[in-house]
N, C-alpha and C. Protein backbone atom coordinates (compact mmCIF):
# COMPACT_ATOMS: atom_id res chain seq x y z
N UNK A 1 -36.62 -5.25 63.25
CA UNK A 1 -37.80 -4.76 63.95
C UNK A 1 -37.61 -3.30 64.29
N UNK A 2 -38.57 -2.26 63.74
CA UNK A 2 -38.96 -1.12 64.03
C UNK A 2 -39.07 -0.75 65.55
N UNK A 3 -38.63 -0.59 66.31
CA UNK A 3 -39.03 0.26 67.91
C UNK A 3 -39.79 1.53 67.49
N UNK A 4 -41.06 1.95 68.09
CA UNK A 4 -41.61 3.15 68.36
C UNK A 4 -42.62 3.08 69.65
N UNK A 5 -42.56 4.59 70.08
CA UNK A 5 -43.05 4.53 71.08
C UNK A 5 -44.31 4.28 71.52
N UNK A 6 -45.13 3.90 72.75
CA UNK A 6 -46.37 3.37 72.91
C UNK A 6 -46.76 4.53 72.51
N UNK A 7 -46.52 5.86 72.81
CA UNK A 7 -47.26 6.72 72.35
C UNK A 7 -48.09 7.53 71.22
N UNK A 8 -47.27 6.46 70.07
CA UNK A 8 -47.60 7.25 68.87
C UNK A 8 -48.56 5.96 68.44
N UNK A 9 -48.98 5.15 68.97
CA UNK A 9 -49.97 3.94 68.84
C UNK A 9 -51.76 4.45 68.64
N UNK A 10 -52.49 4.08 68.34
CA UNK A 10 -53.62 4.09 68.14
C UNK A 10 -54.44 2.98 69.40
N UNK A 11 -55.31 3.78 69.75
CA UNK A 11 -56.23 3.29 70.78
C UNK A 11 -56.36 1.05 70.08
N UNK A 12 -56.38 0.37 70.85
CA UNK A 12 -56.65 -1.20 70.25
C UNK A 12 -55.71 -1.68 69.32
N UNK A 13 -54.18 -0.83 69.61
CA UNK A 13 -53.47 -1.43 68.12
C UNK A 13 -52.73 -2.71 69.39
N UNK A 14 -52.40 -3.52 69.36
CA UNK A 14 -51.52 -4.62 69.54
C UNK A 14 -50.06 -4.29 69.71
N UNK A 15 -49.57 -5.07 70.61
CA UNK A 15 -47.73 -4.37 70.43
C UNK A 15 -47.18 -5.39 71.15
N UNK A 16 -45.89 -5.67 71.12
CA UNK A 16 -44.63 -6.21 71.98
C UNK A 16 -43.79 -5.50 72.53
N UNK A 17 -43.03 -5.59 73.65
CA UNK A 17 -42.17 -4.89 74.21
C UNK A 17 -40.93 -5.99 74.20
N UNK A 18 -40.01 -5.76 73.12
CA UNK A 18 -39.43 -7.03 73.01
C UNK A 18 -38.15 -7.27 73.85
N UNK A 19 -38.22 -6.50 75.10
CA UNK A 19 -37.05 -7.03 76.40
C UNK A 19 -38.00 -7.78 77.49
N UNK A 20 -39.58 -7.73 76.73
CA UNK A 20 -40.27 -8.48 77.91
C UNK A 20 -40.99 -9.43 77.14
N UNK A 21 -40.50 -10.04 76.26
CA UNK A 21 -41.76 -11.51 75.62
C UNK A 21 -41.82 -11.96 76.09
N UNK A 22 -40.74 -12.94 76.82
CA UNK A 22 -40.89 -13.93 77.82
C UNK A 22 -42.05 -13.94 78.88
N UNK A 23 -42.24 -12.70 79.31
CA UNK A 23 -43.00 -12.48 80.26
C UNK A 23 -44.31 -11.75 80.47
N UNK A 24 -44.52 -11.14 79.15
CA UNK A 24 -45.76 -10.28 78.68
C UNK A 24 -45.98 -10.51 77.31
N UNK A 25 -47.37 -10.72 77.33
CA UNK A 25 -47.74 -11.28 76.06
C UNK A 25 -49.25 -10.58 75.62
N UNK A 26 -49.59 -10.64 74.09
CA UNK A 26 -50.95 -10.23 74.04
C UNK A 26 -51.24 -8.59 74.50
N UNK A 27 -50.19 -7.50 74.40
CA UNK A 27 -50.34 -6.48 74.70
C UNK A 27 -51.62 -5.82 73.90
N UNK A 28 -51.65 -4.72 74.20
CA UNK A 28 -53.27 -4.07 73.23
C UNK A 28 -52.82 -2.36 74.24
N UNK A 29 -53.08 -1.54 73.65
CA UNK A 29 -53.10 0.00 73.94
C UNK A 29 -54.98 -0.04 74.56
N UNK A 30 -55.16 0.61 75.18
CA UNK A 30 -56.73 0.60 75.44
C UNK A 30 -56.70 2.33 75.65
N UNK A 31 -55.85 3.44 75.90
CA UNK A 31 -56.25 4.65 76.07
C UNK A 31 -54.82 5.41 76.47
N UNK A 32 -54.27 6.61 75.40
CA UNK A 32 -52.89 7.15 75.51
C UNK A 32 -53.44 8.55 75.82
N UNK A 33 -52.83 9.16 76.92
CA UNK A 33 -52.70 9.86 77.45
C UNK A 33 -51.55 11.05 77.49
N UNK A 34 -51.48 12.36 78.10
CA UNK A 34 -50.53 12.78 78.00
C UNK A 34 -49.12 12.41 78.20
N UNK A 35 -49.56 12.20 79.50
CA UNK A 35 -48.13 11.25 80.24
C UNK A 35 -47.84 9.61 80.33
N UNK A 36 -48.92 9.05 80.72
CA UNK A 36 -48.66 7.85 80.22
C UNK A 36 -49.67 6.90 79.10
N UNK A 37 -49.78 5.53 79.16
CA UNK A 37 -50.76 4.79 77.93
C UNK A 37 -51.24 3.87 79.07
N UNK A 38 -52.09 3.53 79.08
CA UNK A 38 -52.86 2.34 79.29
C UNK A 38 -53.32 1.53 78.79
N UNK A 39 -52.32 -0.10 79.28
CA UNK A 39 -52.33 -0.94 78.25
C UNK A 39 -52.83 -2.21 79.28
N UNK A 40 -53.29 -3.05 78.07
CA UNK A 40 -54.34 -4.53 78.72
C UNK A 40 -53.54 -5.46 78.14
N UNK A 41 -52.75 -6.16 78.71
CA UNK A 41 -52.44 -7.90 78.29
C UNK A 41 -52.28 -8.82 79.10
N UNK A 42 -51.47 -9.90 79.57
CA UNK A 42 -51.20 -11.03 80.24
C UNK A 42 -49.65 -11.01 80.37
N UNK A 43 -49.61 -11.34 81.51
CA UNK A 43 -47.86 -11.39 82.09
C UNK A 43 -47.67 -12.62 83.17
N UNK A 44 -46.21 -13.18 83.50
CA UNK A 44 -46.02 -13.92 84.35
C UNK A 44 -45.35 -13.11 85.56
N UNK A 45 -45.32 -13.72 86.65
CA UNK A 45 -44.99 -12.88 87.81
C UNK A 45 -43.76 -14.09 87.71
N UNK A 46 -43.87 -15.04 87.97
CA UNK A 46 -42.80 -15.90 87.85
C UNK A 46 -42.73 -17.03 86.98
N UNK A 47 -41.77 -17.65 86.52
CA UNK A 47 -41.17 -18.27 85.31
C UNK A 47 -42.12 -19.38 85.57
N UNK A 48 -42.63 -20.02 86.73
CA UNK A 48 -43.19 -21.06 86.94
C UNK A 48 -44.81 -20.68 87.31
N UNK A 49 -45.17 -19.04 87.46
CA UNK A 49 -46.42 -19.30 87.16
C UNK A 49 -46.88 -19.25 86.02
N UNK A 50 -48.56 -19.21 85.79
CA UNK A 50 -49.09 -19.13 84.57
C UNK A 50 -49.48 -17.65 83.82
N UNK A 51 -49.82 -17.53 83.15
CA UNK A 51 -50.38 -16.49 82.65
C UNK A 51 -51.57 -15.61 82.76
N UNK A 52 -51.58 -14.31 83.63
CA UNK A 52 -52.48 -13.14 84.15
C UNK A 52 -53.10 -12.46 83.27
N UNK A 53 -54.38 -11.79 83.41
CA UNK A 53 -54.40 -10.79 82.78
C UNK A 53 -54.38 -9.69 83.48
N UNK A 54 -53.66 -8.80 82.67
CA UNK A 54 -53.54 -7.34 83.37
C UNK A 54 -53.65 -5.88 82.79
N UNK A 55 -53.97 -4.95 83.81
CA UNK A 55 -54.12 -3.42 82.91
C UNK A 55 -53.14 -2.82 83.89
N UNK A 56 -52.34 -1.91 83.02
CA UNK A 56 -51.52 -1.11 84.06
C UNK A 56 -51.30 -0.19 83.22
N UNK A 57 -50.63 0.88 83.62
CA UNK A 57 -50.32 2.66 82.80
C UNK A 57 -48.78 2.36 82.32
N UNK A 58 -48.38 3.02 81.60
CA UNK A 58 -46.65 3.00 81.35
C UNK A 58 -46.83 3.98 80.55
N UNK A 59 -44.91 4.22 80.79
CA UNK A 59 -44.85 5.39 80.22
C UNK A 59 -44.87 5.45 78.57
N UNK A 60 -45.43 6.94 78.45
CA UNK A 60 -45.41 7.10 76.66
C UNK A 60 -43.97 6.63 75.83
N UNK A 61 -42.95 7.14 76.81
CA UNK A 61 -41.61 6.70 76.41
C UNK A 61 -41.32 5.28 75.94
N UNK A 62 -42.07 4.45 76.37
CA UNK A 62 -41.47 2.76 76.46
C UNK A 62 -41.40 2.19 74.52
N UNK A 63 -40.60 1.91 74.12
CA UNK A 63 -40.13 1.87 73.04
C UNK A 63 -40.95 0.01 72.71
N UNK A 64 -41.83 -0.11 71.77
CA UNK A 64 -42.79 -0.82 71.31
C UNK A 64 -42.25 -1.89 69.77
N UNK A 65 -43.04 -2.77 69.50
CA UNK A 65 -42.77 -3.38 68.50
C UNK A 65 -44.12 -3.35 67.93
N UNK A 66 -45.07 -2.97 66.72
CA UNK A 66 -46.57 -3.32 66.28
C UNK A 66 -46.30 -5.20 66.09
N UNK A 67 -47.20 -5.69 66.32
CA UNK A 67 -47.37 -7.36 66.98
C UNK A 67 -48.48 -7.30 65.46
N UNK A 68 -47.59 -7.47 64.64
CA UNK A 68 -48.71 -8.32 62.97
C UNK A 68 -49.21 -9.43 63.50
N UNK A 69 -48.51 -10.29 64.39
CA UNK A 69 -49.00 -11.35 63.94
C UNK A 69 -50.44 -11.49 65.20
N UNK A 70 -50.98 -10.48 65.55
CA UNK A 70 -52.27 -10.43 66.29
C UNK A 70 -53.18 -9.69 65.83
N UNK A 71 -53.15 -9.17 65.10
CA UNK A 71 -54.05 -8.04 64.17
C UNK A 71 -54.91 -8.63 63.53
N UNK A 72 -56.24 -8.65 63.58
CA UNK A 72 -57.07 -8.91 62.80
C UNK A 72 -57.38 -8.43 61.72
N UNK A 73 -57.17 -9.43 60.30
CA UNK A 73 -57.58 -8.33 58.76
C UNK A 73 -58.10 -8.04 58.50
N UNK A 74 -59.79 -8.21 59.78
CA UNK A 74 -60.48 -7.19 59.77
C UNK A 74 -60.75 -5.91 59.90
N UNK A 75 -59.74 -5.78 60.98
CA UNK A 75 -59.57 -4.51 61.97
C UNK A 75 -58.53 -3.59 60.82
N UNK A 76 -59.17 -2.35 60.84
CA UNK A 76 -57.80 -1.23 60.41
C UNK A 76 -57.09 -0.60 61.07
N UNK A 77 -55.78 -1.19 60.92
CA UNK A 77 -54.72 -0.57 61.59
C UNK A 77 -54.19 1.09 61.22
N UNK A 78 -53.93 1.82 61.93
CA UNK A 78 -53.68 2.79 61.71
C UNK A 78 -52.70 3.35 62.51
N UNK A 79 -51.29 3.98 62.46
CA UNK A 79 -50.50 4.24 63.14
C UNK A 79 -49.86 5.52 63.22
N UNK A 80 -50.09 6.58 63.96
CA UNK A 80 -49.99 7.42 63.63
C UNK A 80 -48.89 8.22 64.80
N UNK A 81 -47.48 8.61 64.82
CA UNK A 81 -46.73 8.67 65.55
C UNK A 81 -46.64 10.68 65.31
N UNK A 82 -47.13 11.21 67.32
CA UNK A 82 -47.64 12.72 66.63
C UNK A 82 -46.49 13.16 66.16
N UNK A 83 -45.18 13.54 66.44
CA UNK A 83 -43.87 14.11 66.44
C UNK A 83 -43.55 14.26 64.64
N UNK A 84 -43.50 13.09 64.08
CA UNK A 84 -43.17 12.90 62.87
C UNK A 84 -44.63 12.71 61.77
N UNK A 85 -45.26 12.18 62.62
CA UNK A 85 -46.73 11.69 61.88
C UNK A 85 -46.33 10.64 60.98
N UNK A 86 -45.48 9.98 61.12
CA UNK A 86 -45.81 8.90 60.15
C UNK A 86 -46.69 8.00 60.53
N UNK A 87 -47.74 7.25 59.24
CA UNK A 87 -48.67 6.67 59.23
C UNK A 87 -48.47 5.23 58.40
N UNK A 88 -48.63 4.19 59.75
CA UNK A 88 -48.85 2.39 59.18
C UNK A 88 -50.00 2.42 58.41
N UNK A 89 -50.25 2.23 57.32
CA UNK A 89 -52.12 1.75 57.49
C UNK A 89 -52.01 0.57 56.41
N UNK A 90 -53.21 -0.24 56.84
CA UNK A 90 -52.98 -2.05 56.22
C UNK A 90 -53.85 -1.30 54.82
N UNK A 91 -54.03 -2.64 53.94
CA UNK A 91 -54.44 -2.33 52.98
C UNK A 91 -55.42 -1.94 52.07
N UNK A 92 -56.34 -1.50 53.30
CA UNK A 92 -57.94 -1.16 53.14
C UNK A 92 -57.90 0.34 53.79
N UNK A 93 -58.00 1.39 53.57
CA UNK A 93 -57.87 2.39 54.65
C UNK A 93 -59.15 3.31 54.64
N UNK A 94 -60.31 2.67 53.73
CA UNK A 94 -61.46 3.07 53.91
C UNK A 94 -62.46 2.67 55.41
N UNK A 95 -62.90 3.43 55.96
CA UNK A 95 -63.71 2.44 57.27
C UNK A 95 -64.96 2.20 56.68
N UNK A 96 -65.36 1.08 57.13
CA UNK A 96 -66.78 0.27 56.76
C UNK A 96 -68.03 0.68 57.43
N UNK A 97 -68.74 1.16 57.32
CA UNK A 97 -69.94 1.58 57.39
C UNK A 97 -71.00 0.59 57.84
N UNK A 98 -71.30 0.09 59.08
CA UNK A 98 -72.44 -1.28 58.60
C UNK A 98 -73.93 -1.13 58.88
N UNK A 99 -73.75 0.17 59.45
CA UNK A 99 -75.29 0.66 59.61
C UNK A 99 -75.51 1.51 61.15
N UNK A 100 -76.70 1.57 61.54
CA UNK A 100 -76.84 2.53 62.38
C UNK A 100 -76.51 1.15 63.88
N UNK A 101 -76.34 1.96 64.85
CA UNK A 101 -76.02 1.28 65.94
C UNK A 101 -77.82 0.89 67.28
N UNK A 102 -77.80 0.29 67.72
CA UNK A 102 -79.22 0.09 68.50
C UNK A 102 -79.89 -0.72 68.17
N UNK A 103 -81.25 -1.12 68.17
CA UNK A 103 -82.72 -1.57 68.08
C UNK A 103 -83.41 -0.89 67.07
N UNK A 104 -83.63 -1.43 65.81
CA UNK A 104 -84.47 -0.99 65.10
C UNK A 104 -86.02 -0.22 65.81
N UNK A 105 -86.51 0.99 65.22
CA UNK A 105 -86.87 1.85 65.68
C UNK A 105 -88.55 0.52 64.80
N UNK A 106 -89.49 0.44 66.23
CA UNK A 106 -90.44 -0.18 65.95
C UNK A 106 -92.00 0.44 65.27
N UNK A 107 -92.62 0.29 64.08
CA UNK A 107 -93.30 0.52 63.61
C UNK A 107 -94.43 0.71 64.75
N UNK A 108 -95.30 1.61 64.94
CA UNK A 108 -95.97 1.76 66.06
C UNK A 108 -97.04 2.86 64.89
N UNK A 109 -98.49 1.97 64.63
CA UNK A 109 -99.38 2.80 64.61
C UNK A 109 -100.89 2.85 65.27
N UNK A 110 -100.75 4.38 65.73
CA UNK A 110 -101.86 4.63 66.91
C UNK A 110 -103.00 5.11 66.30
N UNK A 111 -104.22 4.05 67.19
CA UNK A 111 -105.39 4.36 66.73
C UNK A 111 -105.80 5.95 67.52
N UNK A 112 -106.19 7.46 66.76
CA UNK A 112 -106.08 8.44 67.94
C UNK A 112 -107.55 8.92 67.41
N UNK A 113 -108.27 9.09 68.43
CA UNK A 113 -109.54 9.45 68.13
C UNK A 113 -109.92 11.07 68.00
N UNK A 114 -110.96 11.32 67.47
CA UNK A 114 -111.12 12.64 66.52
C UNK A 114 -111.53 13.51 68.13
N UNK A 115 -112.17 13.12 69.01
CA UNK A 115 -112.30 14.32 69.85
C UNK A 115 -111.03 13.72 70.86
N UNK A 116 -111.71 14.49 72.91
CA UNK A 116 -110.62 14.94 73.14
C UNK A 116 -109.91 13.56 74.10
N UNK A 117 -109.11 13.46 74.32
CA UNK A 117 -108.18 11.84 74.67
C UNK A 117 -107.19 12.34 75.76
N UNK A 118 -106.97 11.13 76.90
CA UNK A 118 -105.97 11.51 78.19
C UNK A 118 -105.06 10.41 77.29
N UNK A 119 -104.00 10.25 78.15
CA UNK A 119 -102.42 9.35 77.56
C UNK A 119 -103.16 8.06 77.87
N UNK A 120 -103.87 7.58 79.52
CA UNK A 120 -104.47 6.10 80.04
C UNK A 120 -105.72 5.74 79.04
N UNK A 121 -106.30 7.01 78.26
CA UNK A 121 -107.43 6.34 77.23
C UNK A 121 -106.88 5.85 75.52
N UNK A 122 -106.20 6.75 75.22
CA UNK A 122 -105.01 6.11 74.15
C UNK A 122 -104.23 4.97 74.60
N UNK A 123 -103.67 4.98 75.86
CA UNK A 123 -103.13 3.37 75.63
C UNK A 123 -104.47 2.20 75.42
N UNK A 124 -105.37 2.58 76.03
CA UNK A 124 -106.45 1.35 76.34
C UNK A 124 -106.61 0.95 74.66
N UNK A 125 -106.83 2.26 73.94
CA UNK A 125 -107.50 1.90 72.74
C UNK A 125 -106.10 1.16 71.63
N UNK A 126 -105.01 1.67 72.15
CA UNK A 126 -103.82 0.74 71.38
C UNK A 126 -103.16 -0.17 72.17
N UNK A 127 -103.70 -1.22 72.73
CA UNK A 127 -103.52 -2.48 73.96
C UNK A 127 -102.74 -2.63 72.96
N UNK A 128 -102.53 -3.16 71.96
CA UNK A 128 -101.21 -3.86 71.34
C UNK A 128 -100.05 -3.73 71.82
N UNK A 129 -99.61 -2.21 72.29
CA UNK A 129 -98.38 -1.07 72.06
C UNK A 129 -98.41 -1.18 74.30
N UNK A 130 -96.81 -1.68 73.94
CA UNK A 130 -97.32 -0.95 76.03
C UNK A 130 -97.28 0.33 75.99
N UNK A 131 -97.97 1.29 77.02
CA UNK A 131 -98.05 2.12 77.60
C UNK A 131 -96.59 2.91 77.23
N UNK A 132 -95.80 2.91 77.66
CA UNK A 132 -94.31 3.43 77.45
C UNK A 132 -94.29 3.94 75.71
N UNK A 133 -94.17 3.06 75.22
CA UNK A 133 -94.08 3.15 73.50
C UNK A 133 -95.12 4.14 73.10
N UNK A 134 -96.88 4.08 73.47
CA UNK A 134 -97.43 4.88 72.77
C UNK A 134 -97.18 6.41 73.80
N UNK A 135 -96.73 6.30 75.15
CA UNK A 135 -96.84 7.84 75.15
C UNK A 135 -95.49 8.43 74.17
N UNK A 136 -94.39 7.53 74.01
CA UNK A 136 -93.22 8.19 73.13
C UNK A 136 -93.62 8.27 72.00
N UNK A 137 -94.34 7.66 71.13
CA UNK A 137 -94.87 8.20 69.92
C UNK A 137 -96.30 9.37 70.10
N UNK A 138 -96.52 9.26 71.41
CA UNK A 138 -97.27 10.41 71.26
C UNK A 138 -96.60 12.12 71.56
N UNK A 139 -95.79 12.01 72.47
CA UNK A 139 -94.81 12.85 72.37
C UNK A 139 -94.01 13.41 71.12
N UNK A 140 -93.48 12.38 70.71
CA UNK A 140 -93.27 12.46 68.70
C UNK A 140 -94.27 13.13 67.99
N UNK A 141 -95.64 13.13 68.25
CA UNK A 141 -96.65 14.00 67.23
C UNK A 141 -96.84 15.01 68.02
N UNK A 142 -96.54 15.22 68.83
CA UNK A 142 -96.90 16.76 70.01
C UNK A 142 -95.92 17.12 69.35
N UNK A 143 -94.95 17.35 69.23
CA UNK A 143 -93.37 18.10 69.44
C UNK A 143 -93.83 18.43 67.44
N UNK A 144 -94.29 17.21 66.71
CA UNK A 144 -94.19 17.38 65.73
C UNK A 144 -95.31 18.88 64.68
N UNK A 145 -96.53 18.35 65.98
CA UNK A 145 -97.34 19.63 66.01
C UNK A 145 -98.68 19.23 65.69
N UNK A 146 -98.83 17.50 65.21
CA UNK A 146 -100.16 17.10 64.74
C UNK A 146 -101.38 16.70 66.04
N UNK A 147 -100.58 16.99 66.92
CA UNK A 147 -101.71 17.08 67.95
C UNK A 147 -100.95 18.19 69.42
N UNK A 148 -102.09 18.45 69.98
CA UNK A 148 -101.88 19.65 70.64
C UNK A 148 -102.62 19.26 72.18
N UNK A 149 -101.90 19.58 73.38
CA UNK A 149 -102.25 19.49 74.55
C UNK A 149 -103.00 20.68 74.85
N UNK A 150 -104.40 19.98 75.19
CA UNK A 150 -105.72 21.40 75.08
C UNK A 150 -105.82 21.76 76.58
N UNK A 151 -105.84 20.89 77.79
CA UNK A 151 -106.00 20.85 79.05
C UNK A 151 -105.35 20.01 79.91
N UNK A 152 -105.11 19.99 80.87
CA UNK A 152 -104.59 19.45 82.04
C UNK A 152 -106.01 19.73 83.55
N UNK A 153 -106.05 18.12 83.66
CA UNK A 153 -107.36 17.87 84.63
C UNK A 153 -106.38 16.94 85.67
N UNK A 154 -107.13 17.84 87.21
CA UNK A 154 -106.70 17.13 88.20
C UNK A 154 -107.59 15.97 88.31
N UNK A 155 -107.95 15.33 89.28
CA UNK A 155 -109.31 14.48 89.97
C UNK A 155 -109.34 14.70 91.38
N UNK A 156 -109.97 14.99 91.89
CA UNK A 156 -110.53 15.10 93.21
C UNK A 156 -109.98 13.60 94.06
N UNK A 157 -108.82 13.77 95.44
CA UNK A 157 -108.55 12.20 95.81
C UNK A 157 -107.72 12.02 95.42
N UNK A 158 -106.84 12.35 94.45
CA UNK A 158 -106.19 11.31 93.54
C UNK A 158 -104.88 11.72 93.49
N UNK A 159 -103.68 11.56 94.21
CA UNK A 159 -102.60 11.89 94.36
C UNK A 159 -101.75 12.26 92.49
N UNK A 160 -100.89 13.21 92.42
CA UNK A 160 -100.00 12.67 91.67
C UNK A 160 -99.80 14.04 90.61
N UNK A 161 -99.56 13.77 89.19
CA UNK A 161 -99.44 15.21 88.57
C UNK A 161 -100.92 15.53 87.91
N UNK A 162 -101.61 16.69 87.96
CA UNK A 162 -102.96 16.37 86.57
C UNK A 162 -102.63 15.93 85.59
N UNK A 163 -103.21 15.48 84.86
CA UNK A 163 -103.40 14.08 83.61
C UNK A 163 -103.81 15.61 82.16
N UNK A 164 -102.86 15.60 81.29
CA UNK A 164 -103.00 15.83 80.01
C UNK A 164 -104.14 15.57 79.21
N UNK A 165 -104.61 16.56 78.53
CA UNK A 165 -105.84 16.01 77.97
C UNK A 165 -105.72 16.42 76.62
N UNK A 166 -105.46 15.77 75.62
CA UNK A 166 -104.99 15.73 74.11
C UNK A 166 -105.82 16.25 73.18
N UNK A 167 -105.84 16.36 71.89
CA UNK A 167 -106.96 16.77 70.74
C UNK A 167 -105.70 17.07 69.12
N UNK A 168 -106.34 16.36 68.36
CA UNK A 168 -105.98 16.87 67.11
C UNK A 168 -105.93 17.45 67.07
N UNK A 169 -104.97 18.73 65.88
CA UNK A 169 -104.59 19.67 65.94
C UNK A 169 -105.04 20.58 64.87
């Protein structure tokens, strides 16, 4: 077994500290730092209790074992130790691509009428769409330039900011 230090580990790689199996298990790196690493696993406090989970800091120094047999062959391992740079990597060392991250961006089309329109008369006329969604796609064609903010009307009474008043562009 290879010893290297926590420090030259990769953020989520897995490890053993093999003067502590008995008592720490399931190690994982979660964030290495200058001075020390911060690591997440499960430990016993005593021989007769059970098994904790825990996060605590240690030092970069603490001399490590990589733990194969917890690695997922999904996951790419990558090991990169700064001093020497030598590099573990499993047998895929391309990263996978699976697409964009979020909520597909929702098809939203607004009925917008040829003269002049506030944001509360465009939602009425696209009830489908809540309120929220069509002012962000209406914002999207302002910025884009196909419609143009002609006026801003207060109301007499009526607390709040004046109301935008829209027009094709």
């Amino acid at each position: 077994m290879k010893t290297i230090p926590v420090s030259s580990l990769a953020d989520g790689t897995r490890f053993k500290i093999p003067s502590l199996e008995d008592s720490m298990r399931y190690m994982k790196v979660i964030r290495v730092s200058d001075c020390s690493s911060l690591v997440k696993g499960q430990r016993k406090n005593n021989i007769t209790d059970g098994w904790i989970t825990f996060e605590h800091n240690i030092s970069n120094s603490t001399n490590v074992v990589i733990d194969n047999d917890m690695i997922p062959k999904e996951i790419l391992e990558i090991v990169k130790e700064r001093n020497n740079s030598i590099e573990i990597v499993s047998e895929d060392s391309t990263p996978k691509v699976t697409g964009k991250k979020g909520k597909p961006k929702m098809e939203v089309i607004l009925t917008i009428p040829d003269t002049r329109f506030t944001m509360k008369e465009l939602a009425g006329m696209n009830s489908d769409y809540s309120q929220a969604l069509v002012y962000l796609r209406l914002m999207e064609k302002v910025n884009a330039g196909t419609i143009k903010v002609v006026d801003k009307v207060k109301v007499e009474g009526v607390r709040g900011k004046p109301s935008s008043v829209y027009q094709k562009a």
